[in-house]
Protein backbone atom coordinates (compact mmCIF):
# COMPACT_ATOMS: atom_id res chain seq x y z
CA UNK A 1 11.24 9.87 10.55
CA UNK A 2 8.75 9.11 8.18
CA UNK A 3 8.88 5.31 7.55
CA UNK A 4 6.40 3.53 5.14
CA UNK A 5 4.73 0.58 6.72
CA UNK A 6 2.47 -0.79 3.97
CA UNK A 7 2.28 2.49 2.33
CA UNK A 8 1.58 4.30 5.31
CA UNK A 9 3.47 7.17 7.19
CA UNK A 10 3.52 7.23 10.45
CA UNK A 11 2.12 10.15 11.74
CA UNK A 12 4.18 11.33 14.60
CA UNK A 13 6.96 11.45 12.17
CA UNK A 14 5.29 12.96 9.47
CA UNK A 15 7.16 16.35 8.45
CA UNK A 16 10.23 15.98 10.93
CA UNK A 17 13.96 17.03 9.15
CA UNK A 18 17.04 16.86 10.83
CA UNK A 19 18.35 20.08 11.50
CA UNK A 20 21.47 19.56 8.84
CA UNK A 21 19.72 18.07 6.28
CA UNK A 22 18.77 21.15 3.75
CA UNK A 23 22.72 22.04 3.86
CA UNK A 24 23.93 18.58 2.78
CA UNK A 25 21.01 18.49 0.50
CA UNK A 26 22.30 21.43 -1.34
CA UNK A 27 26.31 20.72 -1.13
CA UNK A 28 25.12 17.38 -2.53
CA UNK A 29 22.81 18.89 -5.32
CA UNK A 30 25.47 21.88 -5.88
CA UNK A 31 28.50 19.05 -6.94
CA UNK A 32 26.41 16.56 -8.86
CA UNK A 33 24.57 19.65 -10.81
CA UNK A 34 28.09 21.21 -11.51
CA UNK A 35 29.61 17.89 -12.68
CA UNK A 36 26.93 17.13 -14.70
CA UNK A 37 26.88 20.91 -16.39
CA UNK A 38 30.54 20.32 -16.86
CA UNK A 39 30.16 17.58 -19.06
CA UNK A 40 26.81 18.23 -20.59
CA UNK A 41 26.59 22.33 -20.99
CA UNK A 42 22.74 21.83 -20.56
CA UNK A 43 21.80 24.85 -18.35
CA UNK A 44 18.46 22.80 -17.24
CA UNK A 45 21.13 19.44 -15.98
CA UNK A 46 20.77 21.55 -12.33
CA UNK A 47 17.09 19.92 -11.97
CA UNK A 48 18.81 16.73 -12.19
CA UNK A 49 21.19 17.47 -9.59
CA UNK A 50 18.66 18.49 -7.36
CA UNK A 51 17.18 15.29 -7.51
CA UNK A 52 20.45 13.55 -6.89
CA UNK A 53 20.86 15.56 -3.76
CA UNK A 54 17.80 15.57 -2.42
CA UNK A 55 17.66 11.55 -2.94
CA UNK A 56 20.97 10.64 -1.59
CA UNK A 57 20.96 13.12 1.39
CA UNK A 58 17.42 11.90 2.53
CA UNK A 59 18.54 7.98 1.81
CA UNK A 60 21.76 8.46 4.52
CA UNK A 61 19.62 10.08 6.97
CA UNK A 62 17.14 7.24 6.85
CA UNK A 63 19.86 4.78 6.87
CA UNK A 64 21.66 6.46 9.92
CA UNK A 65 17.89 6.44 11.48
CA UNK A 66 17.45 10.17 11.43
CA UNK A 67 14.35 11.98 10.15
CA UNK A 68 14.08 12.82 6.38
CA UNK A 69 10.67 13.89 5.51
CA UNK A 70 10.55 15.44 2.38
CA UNK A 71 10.08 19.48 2.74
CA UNK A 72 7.10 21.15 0.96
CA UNK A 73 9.10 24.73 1.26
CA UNK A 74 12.37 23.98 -0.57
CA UNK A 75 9.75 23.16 -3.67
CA UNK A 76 7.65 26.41 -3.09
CA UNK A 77 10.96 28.37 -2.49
CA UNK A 78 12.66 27.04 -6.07
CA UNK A 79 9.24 28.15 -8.29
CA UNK A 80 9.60 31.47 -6.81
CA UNK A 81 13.15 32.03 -8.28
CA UNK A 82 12.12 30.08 -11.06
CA UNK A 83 8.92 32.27 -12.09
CA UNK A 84 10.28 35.45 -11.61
CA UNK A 85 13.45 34.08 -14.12
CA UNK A 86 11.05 32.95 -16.51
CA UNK A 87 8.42 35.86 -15.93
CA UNK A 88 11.23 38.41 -17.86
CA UNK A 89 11.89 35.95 -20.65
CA UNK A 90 8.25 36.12 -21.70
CA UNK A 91 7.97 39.49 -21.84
CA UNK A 92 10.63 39.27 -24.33
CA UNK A 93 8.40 36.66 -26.30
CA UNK A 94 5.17 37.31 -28.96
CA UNK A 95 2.75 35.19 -29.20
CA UNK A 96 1.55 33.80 -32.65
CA UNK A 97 -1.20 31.21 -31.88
CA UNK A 98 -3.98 30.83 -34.61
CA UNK A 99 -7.59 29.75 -32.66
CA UNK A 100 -7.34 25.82 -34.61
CA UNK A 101 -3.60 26.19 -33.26
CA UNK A 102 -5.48 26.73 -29.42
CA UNK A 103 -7.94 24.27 -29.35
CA UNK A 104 -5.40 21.73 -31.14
CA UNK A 105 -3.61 22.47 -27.98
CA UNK A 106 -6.14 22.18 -25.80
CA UNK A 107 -7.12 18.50 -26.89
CA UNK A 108 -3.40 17.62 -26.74
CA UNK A 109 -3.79 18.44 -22.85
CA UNK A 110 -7.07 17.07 -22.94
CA UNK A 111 -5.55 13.80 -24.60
CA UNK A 112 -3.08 13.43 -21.54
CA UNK A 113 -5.60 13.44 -19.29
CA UNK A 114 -7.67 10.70 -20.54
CA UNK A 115 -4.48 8.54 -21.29
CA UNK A 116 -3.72 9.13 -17.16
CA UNK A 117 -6.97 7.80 -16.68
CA UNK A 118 -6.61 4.70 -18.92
CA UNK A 119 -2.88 3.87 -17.18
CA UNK A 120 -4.68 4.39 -13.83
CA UNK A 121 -7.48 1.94 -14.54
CA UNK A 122 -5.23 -0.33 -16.05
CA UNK A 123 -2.61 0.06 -13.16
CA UNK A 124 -5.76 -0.72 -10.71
CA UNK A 125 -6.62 -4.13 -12.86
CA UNK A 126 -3.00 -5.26 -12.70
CA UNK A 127 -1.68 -4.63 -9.15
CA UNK A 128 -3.20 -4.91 -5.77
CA UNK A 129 -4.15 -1.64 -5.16
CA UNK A 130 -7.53 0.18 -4.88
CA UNK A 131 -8.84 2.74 -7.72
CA UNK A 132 -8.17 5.79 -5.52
CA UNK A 133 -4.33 4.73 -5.20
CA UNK A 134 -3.87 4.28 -8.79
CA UNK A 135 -5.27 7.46 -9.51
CA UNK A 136 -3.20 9.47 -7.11
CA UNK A 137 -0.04 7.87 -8.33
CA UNK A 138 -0.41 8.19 -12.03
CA UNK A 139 -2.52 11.61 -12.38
CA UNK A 140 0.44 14.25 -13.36
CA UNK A 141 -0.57 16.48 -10.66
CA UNK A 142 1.30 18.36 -7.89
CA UNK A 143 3.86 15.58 -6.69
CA UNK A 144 3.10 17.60 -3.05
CA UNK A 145 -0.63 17.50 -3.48
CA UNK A 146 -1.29 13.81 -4.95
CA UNK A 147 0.25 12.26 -1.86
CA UNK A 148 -1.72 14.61 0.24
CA UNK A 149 -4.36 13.63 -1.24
CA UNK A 150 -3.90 9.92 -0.75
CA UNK A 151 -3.05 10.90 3.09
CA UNK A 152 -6.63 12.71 3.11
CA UNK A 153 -8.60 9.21 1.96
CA UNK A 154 -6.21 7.09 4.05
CA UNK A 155 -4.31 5.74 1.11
CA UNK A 156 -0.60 4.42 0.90
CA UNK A 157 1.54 7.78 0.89
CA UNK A 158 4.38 6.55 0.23
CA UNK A 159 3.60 4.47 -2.75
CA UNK A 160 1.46 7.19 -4.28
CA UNK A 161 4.94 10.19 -3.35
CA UNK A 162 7.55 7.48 -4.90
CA UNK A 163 5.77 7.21 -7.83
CA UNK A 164 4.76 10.32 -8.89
CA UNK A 165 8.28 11.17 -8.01
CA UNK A 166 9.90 8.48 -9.91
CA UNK A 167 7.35 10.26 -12.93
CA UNK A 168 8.82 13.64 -12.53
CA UNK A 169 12.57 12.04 -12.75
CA UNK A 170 12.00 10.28 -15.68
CA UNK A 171 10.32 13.14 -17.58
CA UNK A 172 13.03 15.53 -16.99
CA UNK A 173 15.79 13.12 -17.81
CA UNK A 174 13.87 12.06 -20.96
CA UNK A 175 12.93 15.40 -22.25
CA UNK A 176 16.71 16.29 -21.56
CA UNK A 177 17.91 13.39 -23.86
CA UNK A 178 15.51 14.38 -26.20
CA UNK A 179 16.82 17.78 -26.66
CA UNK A 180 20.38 16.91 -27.04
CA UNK A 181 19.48 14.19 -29.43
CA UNK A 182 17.63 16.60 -32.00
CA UNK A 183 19.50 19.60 -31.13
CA UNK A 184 22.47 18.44 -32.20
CA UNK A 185 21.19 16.51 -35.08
CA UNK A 186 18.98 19.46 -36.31
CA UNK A 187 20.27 22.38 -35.46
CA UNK A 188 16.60 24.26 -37.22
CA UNK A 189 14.73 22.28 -34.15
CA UNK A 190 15.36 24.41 -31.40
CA UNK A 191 16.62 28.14 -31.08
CA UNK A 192 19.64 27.69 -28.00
CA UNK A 193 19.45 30.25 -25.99
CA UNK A 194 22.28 32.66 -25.40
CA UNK A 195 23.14 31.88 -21.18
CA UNK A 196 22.41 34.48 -18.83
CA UNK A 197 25.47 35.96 -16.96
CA UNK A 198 26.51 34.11 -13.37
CA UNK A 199 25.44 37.21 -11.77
CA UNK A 200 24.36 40.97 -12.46
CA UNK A 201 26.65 43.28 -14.00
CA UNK A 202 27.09 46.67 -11.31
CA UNK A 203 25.29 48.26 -9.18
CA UNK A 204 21.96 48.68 -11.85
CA UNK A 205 21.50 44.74 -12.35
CA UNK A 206 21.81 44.05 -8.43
CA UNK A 207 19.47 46.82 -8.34
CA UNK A 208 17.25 44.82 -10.73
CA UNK A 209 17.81 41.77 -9.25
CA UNK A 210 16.81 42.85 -5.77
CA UNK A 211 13.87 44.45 -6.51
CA UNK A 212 12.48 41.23 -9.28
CA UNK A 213 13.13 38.61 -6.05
CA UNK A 214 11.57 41.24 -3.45
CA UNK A 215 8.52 41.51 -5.69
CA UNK A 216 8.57 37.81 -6.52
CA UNK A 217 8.21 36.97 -3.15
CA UNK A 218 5.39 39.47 -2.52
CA UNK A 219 3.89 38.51 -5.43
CA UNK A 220 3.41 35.00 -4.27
CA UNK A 221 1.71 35.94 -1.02
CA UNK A 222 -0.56 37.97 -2.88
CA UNK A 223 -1.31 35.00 -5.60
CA UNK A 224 -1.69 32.29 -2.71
CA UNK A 225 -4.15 34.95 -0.97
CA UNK A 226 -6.14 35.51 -4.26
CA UNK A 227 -6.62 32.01 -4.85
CA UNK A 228 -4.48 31.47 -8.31
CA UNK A 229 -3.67 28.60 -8.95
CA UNK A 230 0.59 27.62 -8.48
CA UNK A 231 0.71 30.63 -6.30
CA UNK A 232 4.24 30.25 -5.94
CA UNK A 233 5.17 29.71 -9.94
CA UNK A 234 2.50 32.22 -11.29
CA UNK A 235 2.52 35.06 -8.68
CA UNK A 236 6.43 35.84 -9.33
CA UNK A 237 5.91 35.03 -13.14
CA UNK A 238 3.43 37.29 -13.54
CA UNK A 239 5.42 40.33 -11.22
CA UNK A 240 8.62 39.50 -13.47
CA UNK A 241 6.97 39.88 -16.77
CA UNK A 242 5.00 43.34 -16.19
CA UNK A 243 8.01 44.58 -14.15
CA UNK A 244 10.22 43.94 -17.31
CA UNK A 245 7.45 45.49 -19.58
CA UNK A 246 7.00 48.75 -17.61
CA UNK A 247 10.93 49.66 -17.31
CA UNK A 248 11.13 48.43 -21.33
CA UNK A 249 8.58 51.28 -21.51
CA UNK A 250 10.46 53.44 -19.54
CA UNK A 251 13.33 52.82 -22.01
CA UNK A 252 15.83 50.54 -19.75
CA UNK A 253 18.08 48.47 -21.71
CA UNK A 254 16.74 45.14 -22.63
CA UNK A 255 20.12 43.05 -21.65
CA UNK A 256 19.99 44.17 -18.36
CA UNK A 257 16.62 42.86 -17.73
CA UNK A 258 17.33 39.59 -17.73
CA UNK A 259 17.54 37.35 -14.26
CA UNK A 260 21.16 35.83 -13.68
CA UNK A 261 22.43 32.16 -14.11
CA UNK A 262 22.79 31.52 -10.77
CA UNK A 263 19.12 32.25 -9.74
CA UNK A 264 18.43 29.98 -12.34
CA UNK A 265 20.38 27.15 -10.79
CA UNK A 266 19.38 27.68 -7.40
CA UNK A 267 15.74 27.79 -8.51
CA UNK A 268 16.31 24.56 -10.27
CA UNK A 269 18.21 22.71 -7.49
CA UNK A 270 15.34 23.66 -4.87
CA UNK A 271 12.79 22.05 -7.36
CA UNK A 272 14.52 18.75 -7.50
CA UNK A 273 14.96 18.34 -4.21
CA UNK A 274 11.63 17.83 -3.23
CA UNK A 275 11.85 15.43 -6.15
CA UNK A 276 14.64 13.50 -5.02
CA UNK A 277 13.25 13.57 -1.10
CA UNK A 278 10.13 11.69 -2.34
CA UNK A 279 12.03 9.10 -4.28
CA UNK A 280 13.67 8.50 -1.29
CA UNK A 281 11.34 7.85 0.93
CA UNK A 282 11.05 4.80 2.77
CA UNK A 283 8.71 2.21 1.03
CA UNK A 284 7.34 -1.37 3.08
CA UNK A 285 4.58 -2.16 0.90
CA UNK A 286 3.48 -4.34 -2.00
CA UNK A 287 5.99 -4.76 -4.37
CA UNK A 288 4.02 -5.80 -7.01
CA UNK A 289 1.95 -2.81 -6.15
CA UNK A 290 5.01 -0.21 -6.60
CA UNK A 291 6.68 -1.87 -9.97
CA UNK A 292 3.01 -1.23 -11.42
CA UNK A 293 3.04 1.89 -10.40
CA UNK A 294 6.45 2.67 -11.87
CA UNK A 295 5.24 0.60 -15.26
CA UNK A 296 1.96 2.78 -15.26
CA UNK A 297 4.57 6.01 -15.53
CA UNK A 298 6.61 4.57 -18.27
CA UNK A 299 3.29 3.96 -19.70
CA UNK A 300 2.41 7.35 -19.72
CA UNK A 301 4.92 8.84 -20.62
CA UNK A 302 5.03 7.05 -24.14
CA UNK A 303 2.01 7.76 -24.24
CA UNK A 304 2.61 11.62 -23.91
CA UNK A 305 5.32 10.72 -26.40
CA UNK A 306 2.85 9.76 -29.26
CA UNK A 307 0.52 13.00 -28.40
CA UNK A 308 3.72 14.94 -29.01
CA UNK A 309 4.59 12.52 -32.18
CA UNK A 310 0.72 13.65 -33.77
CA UNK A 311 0.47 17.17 -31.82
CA UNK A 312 3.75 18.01 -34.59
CA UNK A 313 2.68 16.53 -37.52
CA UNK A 314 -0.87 18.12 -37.34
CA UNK A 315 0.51 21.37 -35.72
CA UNK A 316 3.36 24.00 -36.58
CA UNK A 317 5.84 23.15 -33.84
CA UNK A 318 8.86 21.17 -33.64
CA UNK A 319 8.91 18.02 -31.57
CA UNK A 320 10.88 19.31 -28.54
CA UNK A 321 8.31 22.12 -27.92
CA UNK A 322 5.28 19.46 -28.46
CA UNK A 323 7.24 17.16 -25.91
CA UNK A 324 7.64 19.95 -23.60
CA UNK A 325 3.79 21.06 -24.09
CA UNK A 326 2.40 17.50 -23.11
CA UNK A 327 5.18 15.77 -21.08
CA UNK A 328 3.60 14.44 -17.85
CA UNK A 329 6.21 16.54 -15.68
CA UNK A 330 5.91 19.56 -13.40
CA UNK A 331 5.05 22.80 -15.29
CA UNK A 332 7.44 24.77 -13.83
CA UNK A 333 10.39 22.08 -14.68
CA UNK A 334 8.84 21.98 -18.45
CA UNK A 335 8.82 25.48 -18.81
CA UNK A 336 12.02 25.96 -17.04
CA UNK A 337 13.63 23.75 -19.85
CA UNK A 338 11.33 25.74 -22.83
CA UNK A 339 13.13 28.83 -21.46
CA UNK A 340 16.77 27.92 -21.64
CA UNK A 341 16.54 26.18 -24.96
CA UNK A 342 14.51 28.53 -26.91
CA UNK A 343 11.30 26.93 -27.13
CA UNK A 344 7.68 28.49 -27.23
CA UNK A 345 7.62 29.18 -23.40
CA UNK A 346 4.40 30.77 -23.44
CA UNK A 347 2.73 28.16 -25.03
CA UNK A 348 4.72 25.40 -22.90
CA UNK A 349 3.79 27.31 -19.15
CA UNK A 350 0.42 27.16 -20.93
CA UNK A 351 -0.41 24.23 -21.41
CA UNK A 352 1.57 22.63 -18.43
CA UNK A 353 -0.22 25.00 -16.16
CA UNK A 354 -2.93 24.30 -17.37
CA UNK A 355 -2.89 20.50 -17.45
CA UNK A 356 -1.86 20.89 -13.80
CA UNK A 357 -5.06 22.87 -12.50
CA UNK A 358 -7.34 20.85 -14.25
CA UNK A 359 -5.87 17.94 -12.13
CA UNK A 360 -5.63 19.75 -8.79
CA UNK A 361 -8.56 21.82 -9.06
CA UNK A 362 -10.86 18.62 -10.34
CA UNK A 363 -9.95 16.25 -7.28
CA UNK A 364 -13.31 15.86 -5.98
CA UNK A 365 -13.95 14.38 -9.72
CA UNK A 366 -11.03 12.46 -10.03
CA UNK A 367 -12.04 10.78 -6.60
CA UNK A 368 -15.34 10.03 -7.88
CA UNK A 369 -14.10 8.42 -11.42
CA UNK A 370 -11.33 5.83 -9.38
CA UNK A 371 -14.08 5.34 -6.41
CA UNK A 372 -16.24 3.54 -9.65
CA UNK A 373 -13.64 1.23 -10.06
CA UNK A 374 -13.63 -0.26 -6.98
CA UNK A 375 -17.25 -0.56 -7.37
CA UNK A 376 -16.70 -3.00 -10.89
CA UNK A 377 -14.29 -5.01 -8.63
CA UNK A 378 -16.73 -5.65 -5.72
């Protein structure tokens, strides 16, 4: 079981699941997602119910004193469905980006990076934790990698996994709210669109839908073994959008190359489980030091809010597609939502991918900039 003891997992019990913990996570994440699509209609409300599950499956475990470590595969498993759903639906898409348009973009991302930076160094001024530990927390990276990281330098895991999960909740639920707000006030904001069937239609979409998942999951090995970054997300993206290219070419009927509802939602419920299985981790640590963390999130994300506020008045998109562009959240979950309500989904995966490797793929940097503020404190 892995229990927090001043922020740090004990390593014997690091990793260990019970054996029937996946299949109440899902029955769990499968009712709350379907009550809450029942009374919403947002296809993206599955995320949430992921979370749900995940977090209330893993909290009875731990309170029955079983093992509940969160599980790195269920995560890796939902971007696979998710990028080869999403890979099809952007070969559908063109692309009209001026270069102002791009590097406005770019300093947007840019702009969220430095404001993670200021909420870490003000996080580290205000709590009783070092600089490494407030960077890990509040950086919107991986939420699999950041507390690997922090395990890596010796730093409190769990603080550093409950926050950055508590982050990726809050994004999703507030970009959620966000879009029913303005969709239904301005119905010009956002282009809904039209739901995927449940499943394929005869024997040609099965056919389809076979081959996209077999080549999805090939298609990750082969990105994780070339060293692109998100294997997972962009190896089945990729495969999905030049397999729905080449048969358009061939002259295949565009409806039918479309991936079905209920890979959607799977894909979906296996990304917020990992979500909800860090929130519920075990925590025995400062509390002073995890209510900063959780203030240094709501701190960024209004701060993500008023990049998306300037990033719309400057630029030519709506505020839902700016907010989706810049939200501090997991690109997969952003693009994920650009997809199913019409949104510029290439320029959303974009800039959320790319916001996401300059975190991961920077580390060593990131390590150096919050080792310097220990040094101002000694």
């Amino acid at each position: 079981m892995l229990k927090v003891a001043g922020g740090t997992p004990r390593a014997a019990d690091a990793g260990a699941r019970g054996r029937s913990l996946f299949a109440i996570e899902l029955l769990i994440a499968g009712i709350s997602g379907g009550a809450l699509f029942a009374v919403t209609g947002q296809e993206v409300i599955w995320l949430l119910g992921g979370v749900f599950g995940g977090w209330l499956a893993c909290r009875i475990a731990l309170a029955r004193g079983r093992p509940a470590a969160p599980s790195p595969g269920a995560r890796k498993s939902g971007q696979v469905l998710v990028g080869a759903a999403i890979g099809p639906s952007i070969a559908s898409q063109t692309l009209h980006i001026s270069a102002g348009q791009l590097v406005l973009l770019g300093t947007a991302v840019l702009a969220v990076l430095l404001c993670s930076i200021l909420v870490a160094r003000v996080y580290y001024a205000a709590s009783p934790v070092d600089g490494v530990t407030a960077g890990m927390a509040t950086l919107p990276g991986g939420i699999g990698i950041m507390p690997a990281v922090a395990a890596e330098y010796g730093k409190p895991v769990g603080l550093v996994a409950i926050v950055q999960s508590f982050r990726m909740t809050l994004v999703v639920a507030l970009v959620l709210v966000a879009h029913e707000i303005w969709s239904t006030s301005d119905s010009s904001t956002t282009g809904e669109r039209a739901g995927n069937a449940l499943l394929p239609a005869g024997l040609p979409g099965w056919g389809y839908v076979a081959g996209l998942l077999l080549g999805a999951v090939c298609a990750a090995w082969l990105a994780g073994k070339l060293r692109i970054p998100v294997p997972t997300l962009l190896g089945p993206l990729l495969f999905g959008c030049g397999l729905a290219l080449g048969l358009r070419a061939l002259g295949v009927d565009a409806d039918l190359l479309t991936a079905p509802f209920l890979q959607e939602i799977i894909g979906q419920g296996l990304l917020g489980l990992t979500v909800g299985e860090y929130l519920a981790q075990r925590y025995w640590g400062s509390a002073a030091a995890l209510s900063g963390g959780i203030v240094g999130v709501l701190a960024s994300c209004a701060l993500a809010i008023g990049i998306a506020l300037g990033l719309a008045a400057i630029g030519p998109w709506p505020f839902l597609t700016t907010l989706l562009m810049v939200a501090p959240g997991g690109a997969p979950e952003m693009a994920m939502i650009a997809a199913a309500t019409g949104g510029e989904l290439a320029l959303v995966l974009a800039a959320q991918t790319g916001r996401q490797v300059l975190v991961n793929l920077l580390i060593p940097l990131w390590i150096n900039v919050f080792n310097r503020f220990d040094q101002g404190r000694n």
